[in-house]
Protein backbone atom coordinates (compact mmCIF):
# COMPACT_ATOMS: atom_id res chain seq x y z
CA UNK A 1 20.82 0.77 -7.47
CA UNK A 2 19.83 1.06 -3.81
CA UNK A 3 16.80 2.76 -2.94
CA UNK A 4 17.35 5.67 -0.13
CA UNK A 5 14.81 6.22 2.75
CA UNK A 6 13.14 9.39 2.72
CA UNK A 7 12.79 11.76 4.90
CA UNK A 8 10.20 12.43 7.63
CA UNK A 9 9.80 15.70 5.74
CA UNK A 10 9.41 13.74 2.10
CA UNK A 11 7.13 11.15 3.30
CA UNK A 12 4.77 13.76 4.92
CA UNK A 13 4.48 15.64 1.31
CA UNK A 14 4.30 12.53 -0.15
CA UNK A 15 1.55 11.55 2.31
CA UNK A 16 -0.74 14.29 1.72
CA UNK A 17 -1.76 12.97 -2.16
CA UNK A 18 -2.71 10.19 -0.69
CA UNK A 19 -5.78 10.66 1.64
CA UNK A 20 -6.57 7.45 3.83
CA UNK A 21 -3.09 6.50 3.87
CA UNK A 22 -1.30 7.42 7.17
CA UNK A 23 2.33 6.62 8.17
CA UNK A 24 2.67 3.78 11.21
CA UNK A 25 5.83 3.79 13.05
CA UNK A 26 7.95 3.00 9.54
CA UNK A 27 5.82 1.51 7.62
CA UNK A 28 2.80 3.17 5.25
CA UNK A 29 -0.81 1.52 6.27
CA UNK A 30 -4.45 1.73 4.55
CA UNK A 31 -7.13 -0.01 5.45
CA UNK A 32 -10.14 -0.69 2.43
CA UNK A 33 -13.43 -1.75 3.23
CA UNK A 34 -15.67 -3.42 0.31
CA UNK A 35 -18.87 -4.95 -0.20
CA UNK A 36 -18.32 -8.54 -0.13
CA UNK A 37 -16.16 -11.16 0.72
CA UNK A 38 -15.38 -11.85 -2.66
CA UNK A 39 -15.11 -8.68 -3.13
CA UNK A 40 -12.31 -8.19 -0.94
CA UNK A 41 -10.36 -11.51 -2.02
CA UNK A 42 -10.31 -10.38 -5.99
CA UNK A 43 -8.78 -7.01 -4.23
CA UNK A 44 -6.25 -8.85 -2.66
CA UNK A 45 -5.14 -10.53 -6.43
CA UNK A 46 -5.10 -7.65 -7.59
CA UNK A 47 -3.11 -6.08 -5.33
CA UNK A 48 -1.17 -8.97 -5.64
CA UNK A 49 -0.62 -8.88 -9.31
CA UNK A 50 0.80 -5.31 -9.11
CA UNK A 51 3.26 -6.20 -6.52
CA UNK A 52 4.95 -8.64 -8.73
CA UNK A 53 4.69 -6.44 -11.52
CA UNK A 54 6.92 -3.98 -9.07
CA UNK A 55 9.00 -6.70 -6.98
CA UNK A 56 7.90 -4.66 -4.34
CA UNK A 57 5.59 -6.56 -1.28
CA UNK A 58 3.46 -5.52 1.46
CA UNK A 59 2.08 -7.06 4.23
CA UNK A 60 -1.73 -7.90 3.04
CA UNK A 61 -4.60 -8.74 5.40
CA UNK A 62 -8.08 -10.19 4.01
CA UNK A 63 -10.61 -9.96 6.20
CA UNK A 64 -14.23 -9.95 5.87
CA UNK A 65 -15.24 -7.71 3.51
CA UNK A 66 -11.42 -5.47 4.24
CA UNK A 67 -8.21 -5.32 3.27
CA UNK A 68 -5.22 -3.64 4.97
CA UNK A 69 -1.82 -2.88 3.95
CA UNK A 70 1.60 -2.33 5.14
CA UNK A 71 4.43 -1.59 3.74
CA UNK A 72 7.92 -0.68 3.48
CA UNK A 73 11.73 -1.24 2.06
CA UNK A 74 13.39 -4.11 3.65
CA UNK A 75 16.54 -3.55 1.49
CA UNK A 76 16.36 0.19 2.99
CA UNK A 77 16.83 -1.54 6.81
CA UNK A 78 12.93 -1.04 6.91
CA UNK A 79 12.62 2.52 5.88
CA UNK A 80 9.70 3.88 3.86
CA UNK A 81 10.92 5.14 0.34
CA UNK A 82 9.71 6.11 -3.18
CA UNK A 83 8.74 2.05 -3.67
CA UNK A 84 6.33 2.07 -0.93
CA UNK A 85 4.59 4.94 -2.19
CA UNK A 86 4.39 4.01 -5.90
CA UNK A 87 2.67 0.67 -4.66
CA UNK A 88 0.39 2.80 -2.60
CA UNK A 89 -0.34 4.67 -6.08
CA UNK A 90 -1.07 1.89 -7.50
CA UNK A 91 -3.30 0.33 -5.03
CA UNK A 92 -5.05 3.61 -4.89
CA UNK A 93 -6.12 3.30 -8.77
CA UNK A 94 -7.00 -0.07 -8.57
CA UNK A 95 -9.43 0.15 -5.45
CA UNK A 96 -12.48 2.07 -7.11
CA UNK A 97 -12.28 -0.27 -9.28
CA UNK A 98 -13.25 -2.79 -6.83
CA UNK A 99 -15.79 -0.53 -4.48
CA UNK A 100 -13.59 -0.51 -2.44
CA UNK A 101 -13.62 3.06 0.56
């Protein structure tokens, strides 16, 4: 079943449960800062293990001690949609977890 892009409007409401999230050009972006380099890298596997779990990927920067994503719905010609934000749900549980702010 195709996923549909959502509107400006949905993405917006959508947006606002999810503080430190913002919406870049077409994509959904978050930036995470943590306490250690190592720190940040067992984010990133994390992170990592949920995407497969949703066959859903974003673009995932380790830096330092940060981690940044981006994201949206190729197979929606690059829209964001309901996938992008259950990922983001999901990161957002995970990243206490991790100290990550």
């Amino acid at each position: 079943m195709p996923v549909e892009p959502l509107s400006q409007k949905e993405t917006e409401e959508r947006l606002a449960g999810l503080p430190g999230w913002s919406l870049d050009g077409d994509r959904l972006t978050r930036s995470y800062r943590l306490g250690s380099h190592f720190a940040a890298t067992a984010m990133v596997v994390h992170i990592a293990q949920v995407q497969e779990e949703l066959d859903h990927h974003s673009d995932l920067t380790l830096g330092y001690d940060t981690v940044a994503l981006s994201v949206h719905t190729h197979s929606a010609g690059g829209a964001v949609t309901e996938k992008d934000f259950e990922l983001a749900r999901r990161v957002e549980d995970l990243a206490p977890g991790h100290g990550a702010h």
